[in-house]
Protein backbone atom coordinates (compact mmCIF):
# COMPACT_ATOMS: atom_id res chain seq x y z
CA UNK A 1 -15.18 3.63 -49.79
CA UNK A 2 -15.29 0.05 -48.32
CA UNK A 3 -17.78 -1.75 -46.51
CA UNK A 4 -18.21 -0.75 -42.42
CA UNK A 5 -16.91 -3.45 -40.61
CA UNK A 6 -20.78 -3.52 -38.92
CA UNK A 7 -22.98 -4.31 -41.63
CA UNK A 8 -26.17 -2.81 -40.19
CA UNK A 9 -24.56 0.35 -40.57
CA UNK A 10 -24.41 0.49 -44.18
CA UNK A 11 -28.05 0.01 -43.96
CA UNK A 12 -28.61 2.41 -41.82
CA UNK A 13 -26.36 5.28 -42.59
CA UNK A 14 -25.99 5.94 -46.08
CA UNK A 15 -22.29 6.14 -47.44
CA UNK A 16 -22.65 9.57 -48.09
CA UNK A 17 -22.52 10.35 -44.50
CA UNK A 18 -18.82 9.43 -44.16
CA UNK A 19 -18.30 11.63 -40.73
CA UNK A 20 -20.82 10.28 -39.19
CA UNK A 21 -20.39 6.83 -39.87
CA UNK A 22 -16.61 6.71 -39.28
CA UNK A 23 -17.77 8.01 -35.82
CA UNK A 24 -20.06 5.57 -35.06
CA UNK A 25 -18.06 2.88 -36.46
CA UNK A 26 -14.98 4.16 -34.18
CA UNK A 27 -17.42 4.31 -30.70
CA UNK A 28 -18.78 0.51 -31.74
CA UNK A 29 -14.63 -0.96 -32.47
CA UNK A 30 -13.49 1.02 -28.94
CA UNK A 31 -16.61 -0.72 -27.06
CA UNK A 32 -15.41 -3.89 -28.74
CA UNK A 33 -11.63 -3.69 -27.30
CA UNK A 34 -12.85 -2.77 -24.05
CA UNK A 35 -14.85 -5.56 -23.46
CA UNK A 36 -12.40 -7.89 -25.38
CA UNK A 37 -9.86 -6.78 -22.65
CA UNK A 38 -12.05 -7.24 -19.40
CA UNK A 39 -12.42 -10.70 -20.83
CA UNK A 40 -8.84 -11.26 -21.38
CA UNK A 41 -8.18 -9.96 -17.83
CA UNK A 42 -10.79 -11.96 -16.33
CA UNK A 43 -13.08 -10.00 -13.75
CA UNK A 44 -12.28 -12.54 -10.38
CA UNK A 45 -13.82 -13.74 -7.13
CA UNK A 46 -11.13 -11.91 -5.13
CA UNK A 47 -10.40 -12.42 -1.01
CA UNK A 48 -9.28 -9.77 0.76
CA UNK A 49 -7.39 -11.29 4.33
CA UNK A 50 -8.30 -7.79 6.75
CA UNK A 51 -9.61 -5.43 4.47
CA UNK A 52 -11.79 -2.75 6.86
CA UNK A 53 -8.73 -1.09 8.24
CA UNK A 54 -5.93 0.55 6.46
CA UNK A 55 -4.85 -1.07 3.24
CA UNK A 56 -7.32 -3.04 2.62
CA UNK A 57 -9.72 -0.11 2.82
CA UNK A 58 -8.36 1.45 -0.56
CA UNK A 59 -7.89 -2.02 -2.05
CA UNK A 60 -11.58 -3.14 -1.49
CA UNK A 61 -12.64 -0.13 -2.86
CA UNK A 62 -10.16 0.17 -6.34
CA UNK A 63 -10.69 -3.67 -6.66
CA UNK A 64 -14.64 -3.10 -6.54
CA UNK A 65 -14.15 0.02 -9.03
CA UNK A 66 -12.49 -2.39 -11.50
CA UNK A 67 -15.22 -4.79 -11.62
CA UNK A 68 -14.22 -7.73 -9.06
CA UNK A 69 -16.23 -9.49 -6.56
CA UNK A 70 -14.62 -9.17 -3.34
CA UNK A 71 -15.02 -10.98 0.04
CA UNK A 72 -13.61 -9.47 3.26
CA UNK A 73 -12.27 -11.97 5.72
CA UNK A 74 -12.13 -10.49 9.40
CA UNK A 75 -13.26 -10.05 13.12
CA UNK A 76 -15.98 -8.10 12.16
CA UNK A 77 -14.71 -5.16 14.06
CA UNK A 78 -15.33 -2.22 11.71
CA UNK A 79 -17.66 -2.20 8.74
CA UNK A 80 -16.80 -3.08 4.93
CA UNK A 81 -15.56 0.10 3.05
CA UNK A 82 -17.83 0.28 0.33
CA UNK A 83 -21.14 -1.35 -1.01
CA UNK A 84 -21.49 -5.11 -2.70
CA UNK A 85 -18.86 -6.81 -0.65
CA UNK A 86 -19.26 -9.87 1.14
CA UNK A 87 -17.94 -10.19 4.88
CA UNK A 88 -16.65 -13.53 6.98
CA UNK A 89 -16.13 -12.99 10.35
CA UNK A 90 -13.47 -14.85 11.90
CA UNK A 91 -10.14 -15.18 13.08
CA UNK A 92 -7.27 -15.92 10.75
CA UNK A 93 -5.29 -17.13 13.52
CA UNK A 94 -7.40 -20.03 14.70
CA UNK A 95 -6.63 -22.57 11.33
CA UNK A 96 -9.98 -24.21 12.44
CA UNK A 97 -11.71 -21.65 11.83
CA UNK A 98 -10.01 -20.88 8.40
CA UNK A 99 -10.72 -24.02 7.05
CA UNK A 100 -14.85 -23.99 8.13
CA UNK A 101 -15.23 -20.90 7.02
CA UNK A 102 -13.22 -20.96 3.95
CA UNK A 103 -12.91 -24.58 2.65
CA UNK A 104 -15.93 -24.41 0.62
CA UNK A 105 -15.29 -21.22 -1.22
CA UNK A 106 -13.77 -20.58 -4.20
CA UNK A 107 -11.61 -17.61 -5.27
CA UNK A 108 -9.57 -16.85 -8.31
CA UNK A 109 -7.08 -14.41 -6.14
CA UNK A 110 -6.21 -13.80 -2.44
CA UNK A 111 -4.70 -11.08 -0.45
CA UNK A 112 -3.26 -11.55 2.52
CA UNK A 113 -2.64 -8.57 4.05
CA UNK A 114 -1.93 -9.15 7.60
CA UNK A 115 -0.27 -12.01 7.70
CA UNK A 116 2.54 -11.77 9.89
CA UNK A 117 4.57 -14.68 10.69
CA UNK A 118 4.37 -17.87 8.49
CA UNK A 119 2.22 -19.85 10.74
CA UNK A 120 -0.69 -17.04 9.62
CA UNK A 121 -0.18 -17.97 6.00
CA UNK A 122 0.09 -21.95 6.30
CA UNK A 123 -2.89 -22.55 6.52
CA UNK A 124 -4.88 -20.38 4.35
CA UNK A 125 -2.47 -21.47 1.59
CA UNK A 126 -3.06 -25.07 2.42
CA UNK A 127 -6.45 -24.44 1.85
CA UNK A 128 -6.65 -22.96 -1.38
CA UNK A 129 -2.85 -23.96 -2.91
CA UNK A 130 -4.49 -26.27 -5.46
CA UNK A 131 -7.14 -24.18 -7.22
CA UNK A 132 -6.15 -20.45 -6.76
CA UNK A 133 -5.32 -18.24 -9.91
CA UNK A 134 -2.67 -15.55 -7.37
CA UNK A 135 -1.76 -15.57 -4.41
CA UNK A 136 -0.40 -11.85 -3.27
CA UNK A 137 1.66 -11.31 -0.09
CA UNK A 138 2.16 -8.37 2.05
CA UNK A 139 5.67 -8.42 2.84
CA UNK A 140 8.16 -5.32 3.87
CA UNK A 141 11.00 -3.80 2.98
CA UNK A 142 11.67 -3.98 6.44
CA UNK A 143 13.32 -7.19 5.41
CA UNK A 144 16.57 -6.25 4.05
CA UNK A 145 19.88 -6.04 5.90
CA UNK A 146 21.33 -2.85 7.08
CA UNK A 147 23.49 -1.91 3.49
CA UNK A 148 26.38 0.75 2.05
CA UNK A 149 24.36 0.16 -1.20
CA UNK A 150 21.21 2.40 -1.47
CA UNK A 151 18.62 2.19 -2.57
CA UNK A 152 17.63 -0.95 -1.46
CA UNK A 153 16.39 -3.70 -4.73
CA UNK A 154 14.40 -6.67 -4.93
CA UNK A 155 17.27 -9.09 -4.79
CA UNK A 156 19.12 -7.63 -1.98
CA UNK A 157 20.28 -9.78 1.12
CA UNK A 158 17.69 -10.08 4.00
CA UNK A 159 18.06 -9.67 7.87
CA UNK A 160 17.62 -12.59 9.68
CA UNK A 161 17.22 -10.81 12.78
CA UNK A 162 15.12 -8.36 11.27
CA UNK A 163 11.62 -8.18 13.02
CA UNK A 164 9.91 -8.58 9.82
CA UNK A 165 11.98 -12.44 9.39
CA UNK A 166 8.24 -14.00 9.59
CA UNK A 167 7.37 -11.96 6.42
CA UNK A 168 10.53 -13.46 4.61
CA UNK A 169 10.15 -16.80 6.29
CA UNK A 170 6.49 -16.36 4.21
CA UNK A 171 8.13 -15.58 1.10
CA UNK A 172 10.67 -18.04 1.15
CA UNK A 173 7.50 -20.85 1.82
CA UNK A 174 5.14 -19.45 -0.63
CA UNK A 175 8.36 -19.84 -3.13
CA UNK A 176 8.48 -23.66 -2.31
CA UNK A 177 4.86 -24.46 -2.85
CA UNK A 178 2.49 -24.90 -5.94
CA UNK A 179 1.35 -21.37 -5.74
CA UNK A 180 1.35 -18.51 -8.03
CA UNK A 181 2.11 -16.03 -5.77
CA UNK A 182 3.81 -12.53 -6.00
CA UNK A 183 5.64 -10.42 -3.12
CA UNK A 184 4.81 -6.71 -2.04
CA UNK A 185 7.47 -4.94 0.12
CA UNK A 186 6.71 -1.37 1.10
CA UNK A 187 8.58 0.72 3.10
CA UNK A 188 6.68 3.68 4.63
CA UNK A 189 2.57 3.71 4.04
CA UNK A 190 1.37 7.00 5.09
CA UNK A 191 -2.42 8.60 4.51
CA UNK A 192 -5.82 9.20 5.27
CA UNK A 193 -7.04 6.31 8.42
CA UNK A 194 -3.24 5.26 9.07
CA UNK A 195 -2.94 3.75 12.48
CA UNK A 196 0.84 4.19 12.97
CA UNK A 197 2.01 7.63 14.36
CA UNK A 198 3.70 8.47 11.73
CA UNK A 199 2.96 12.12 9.36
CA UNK A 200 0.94 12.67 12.24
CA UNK A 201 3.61 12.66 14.89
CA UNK A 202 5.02 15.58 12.63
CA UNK A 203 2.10 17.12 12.72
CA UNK A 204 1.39 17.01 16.07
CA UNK A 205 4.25 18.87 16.92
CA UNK A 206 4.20 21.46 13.65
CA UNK A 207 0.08 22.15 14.26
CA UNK A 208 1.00 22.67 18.20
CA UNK A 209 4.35 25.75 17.26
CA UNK A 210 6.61 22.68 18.92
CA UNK A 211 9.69 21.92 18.58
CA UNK A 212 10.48 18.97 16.28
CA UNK A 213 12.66 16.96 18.04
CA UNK A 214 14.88 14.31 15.14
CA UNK A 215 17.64 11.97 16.29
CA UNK A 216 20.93 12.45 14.71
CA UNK A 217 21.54 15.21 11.79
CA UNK A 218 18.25 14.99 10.29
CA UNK A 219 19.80 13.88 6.99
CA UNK A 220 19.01 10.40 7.00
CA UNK A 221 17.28 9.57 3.85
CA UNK A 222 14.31 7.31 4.43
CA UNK A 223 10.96 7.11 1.83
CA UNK A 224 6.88 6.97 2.53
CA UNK A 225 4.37 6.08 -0.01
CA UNK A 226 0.87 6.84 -0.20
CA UNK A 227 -1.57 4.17 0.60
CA UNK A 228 -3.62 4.56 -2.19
CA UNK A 229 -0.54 4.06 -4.32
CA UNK A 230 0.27 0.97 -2.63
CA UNK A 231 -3.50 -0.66 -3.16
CA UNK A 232 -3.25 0.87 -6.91
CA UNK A 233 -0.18 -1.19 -7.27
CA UNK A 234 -1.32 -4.39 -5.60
CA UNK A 235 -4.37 -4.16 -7.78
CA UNK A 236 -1.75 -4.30 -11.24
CA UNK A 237 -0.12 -7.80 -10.08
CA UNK A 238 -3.82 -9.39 -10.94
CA UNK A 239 -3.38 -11.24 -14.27
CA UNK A 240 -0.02 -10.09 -15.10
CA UNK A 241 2.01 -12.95 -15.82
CA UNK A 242 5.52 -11.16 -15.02
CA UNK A 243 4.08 -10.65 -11.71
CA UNK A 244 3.83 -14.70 -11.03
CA UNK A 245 6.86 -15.58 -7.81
CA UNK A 246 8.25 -11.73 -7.91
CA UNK A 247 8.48 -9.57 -5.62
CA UNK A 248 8.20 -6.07 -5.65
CA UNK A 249 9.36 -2.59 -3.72
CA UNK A 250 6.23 -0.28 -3.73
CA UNK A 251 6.51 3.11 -2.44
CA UNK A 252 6.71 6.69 -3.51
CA UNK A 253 9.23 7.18 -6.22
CA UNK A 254 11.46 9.85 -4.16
CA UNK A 255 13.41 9.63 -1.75
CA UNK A 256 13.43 12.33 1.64
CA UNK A 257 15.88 13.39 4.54
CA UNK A 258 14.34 13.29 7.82
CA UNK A 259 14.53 17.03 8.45
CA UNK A 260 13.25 17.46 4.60
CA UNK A 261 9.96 15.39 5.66
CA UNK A 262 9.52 17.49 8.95
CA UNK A 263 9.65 20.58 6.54
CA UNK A 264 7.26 18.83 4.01
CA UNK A 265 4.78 18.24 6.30
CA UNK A 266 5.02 21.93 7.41
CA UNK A 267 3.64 22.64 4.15
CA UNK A 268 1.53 20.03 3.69
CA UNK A 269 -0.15 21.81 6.92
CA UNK A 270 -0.12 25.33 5.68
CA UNK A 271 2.94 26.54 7.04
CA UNK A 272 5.98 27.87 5.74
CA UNK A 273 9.28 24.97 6.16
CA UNK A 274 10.59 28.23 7.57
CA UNK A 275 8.59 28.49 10.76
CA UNK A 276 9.22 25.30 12.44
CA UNK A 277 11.95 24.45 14.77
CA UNK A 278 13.66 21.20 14.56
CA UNK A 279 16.04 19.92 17.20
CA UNK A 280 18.54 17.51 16.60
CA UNK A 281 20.00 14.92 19.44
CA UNK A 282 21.84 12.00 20.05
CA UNK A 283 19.46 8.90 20.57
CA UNK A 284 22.59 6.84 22.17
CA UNK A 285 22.32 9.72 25.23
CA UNK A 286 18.77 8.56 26.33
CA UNK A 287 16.65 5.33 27.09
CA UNK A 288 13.23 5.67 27.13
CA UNK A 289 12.57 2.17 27.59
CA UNK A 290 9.46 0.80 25.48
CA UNK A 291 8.65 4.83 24.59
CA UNK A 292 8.91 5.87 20.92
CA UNK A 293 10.80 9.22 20.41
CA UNK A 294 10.54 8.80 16.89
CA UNK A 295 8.14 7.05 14.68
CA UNK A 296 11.05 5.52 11.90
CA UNK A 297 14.26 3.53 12.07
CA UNK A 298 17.49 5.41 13.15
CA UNK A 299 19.40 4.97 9.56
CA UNK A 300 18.82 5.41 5.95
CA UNK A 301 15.79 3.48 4.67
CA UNK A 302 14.74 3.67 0.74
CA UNK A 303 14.14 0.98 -1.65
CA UNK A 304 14.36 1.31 -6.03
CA UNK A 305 10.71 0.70 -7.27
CA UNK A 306 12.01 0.67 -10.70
CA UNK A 307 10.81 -2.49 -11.06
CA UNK A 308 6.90 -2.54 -10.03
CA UNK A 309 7.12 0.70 -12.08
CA UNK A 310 8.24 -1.45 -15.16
CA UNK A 311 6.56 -4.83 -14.97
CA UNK A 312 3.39 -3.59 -13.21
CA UNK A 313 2.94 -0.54 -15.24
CA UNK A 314 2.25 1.23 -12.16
CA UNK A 315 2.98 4.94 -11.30
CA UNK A 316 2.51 6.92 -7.75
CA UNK A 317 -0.21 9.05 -8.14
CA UNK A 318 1.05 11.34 -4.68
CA UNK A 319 3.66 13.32 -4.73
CA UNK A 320 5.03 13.47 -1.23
CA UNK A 321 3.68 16.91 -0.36
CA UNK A 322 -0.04 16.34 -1.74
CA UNK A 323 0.22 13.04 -0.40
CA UNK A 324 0.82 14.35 3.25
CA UNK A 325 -1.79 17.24 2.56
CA UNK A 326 -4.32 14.24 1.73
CA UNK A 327 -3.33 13.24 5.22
CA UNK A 328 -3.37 15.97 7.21
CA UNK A 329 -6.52 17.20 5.89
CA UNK A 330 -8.86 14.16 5.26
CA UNK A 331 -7.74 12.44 9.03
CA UNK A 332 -5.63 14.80 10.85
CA UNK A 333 -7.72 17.98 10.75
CA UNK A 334 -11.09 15.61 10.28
CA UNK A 335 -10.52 13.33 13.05
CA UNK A 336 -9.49 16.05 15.31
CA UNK A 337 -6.34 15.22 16.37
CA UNK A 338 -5.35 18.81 16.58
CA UNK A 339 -7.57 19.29 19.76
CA UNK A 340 -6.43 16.14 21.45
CA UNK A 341 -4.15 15.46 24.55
CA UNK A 342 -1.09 14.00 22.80
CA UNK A 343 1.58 12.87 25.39
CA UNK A 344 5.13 14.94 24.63
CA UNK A 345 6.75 13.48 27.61
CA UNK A 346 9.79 11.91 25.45
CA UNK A 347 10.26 15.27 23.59
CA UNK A 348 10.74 17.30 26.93
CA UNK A 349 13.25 14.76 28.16
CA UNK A 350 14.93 15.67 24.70
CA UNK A 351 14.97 19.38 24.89
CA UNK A 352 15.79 19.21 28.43
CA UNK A 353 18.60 17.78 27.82
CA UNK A 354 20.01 19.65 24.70
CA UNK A 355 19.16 22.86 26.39
């Protein structure tokens, strides 16, 4: 039997005590490769643009989980989500205040969450173009152009009159500047402290015995993904060379009807797809001026993320069910939505009309 690669065990634990050894000796070589790979990674100084209210909430917190030290930048409105990170207060769209507040620090990674338009990103990236590791961009599949060809991919032609064109208008700077940077499109984020009305406009109705009022034939396809997915993925672009000027469609890996969402968040709240009522109508019969009747677009909306799933070696942890029982539970039922005065005033117009 040959020498342990660890002298001292030798010493220690004579060779007749092969079992024991080979143990030891396979803890000690397994310690070794983890820490030789959290120093090939690189543990980074990491800002998070937003970071207290939706997606940066799960971010903060997996990026802190995986060792990083992370600094919020924000208004200060809501606290940080977890312990040991920093928070600037600010406002990201006064540049003068960017560059006080952030000229003198030094990060190996940003993400800019909330950037919106280009003139948000200008100047944060003219701050730190020059000595900045990544550079990660919240874009949207909200981009693309209306299609024939679903799902929706990476390289697909955009909208210009899309009212996500800032987002692309970002991308296409970010491309033309000595940045790494990488792209994130989703399409739907859904979960636990999401401020659009969107699972829970379904459940508002489905908690309530309503009808579920859904515009057409409820079998446009559209997709949601989990938040915590999203920030899982956006955590897997750090140090991943592939990732460096791609961009990526990040979502849940399936793809849902309108009516078959309505009927998974029925279970998702405990009820049988077979007890709620949907109603189907004719958007082009009614205005309701700045009102939302429905919380998603009017057509088929998916996007392949075949490719995050590849180069990112990322997979959705939420199925679409569990992910919408996450929701309803841990913010529907906890906030108490189900107890508060929700205005239905579109819907009645709706089922008014279609008798």
């Amino acid at each position: 039997m040959g020498k342990a690669p660890y002298p001292l065990i030798d010493e220690i634990l004579p060779l007749q005590v092969p079992k024991v050894r080979h143990k030891l000796i396979t803890s000690l070589l397994e310690l070794n490769l983890t820490l030789s790979e959290n120093e090939h990674r690189g543990f980074m100084r990491i800002l998070i643009m937003g970071g207290t209210r939706f997606i940066g909430v799960y971010l903060t917190k997996i990026l802190v989980e995986q060792g990083h030290d992370v600094v919020l930048y924000n208004r200060g409105n809501r606290p940080v989500p977890t312990n040991g990170v920093r928070q600037i207060i600010g406002d990201r769209t006064d540049p003068f205040q960017l560059q006080e507040k952030l000229a003198s620090e030094k990060f190996d990674a940003i993400f800019d969450n909330n950037g919106r338009e280009l003139t948000d990103t200008q100047p944060l990236v003219d701050i730190f173009q020059d000595r900045l590791q990544h550079f990660i961009y919240m874009s949207s599949a909200g981009v693309y152009l209306k299609s024939d060809e679903m799902p929706h991919t990476e390289g697909d032609a955009v909208d210009p009159k899309s009212r996500h064109k800032g987002k692309f208008d970002t991308e296409a700077y970010l491309s033309t500047k000595n940045i790494h940077y990488t792209s994130i499109r989703p399409t739907y984020i859904y979960g636990p402290q999401n401020y659009n009305d969107l699972e829970a406009w379904f459940f508002d109705r489905i908690v309530r015995n309503r009808p579920i009022p859904i515009p057409g034939n409820g079998m446009h396809i559209t997709q949601l993904g989990h938040v915590k997915d999203l920030a899982m993925a956006m955590s897997r672009v750090l140090g991943n060379s592939h990732a460096i000027g791609q961009v990526y469609n990040v979502s849940g890996d399936r793809f849902v009807t309108f009516d078959g969402l309505a009927r998974a968040c029925a279970i998702a709240a405990g009820k049988s797809p077979d007890e709620i009522k949907i109603v189907h109508y004719d958007p082009k019969k009614f205005d309701f001026g700045k009102r939302k009747a429905f919380p998603m677009r009017v057509q088929h909306f998916f996007a392949s993320v075949t490719k995050a799933m590849s180069e990112l070696g990322w997979q959705p942890e939420y199925d679409l069910v569990s992910g919408l029982k996450d929701a309803f539970e841990n913010d529907f039922m906890s906030s108490g939505r189900d107890k508060k005065e929700i205005d239905f005033s579109t819907d009645e117009e709706i089922l008014k009309a279609v008798g």
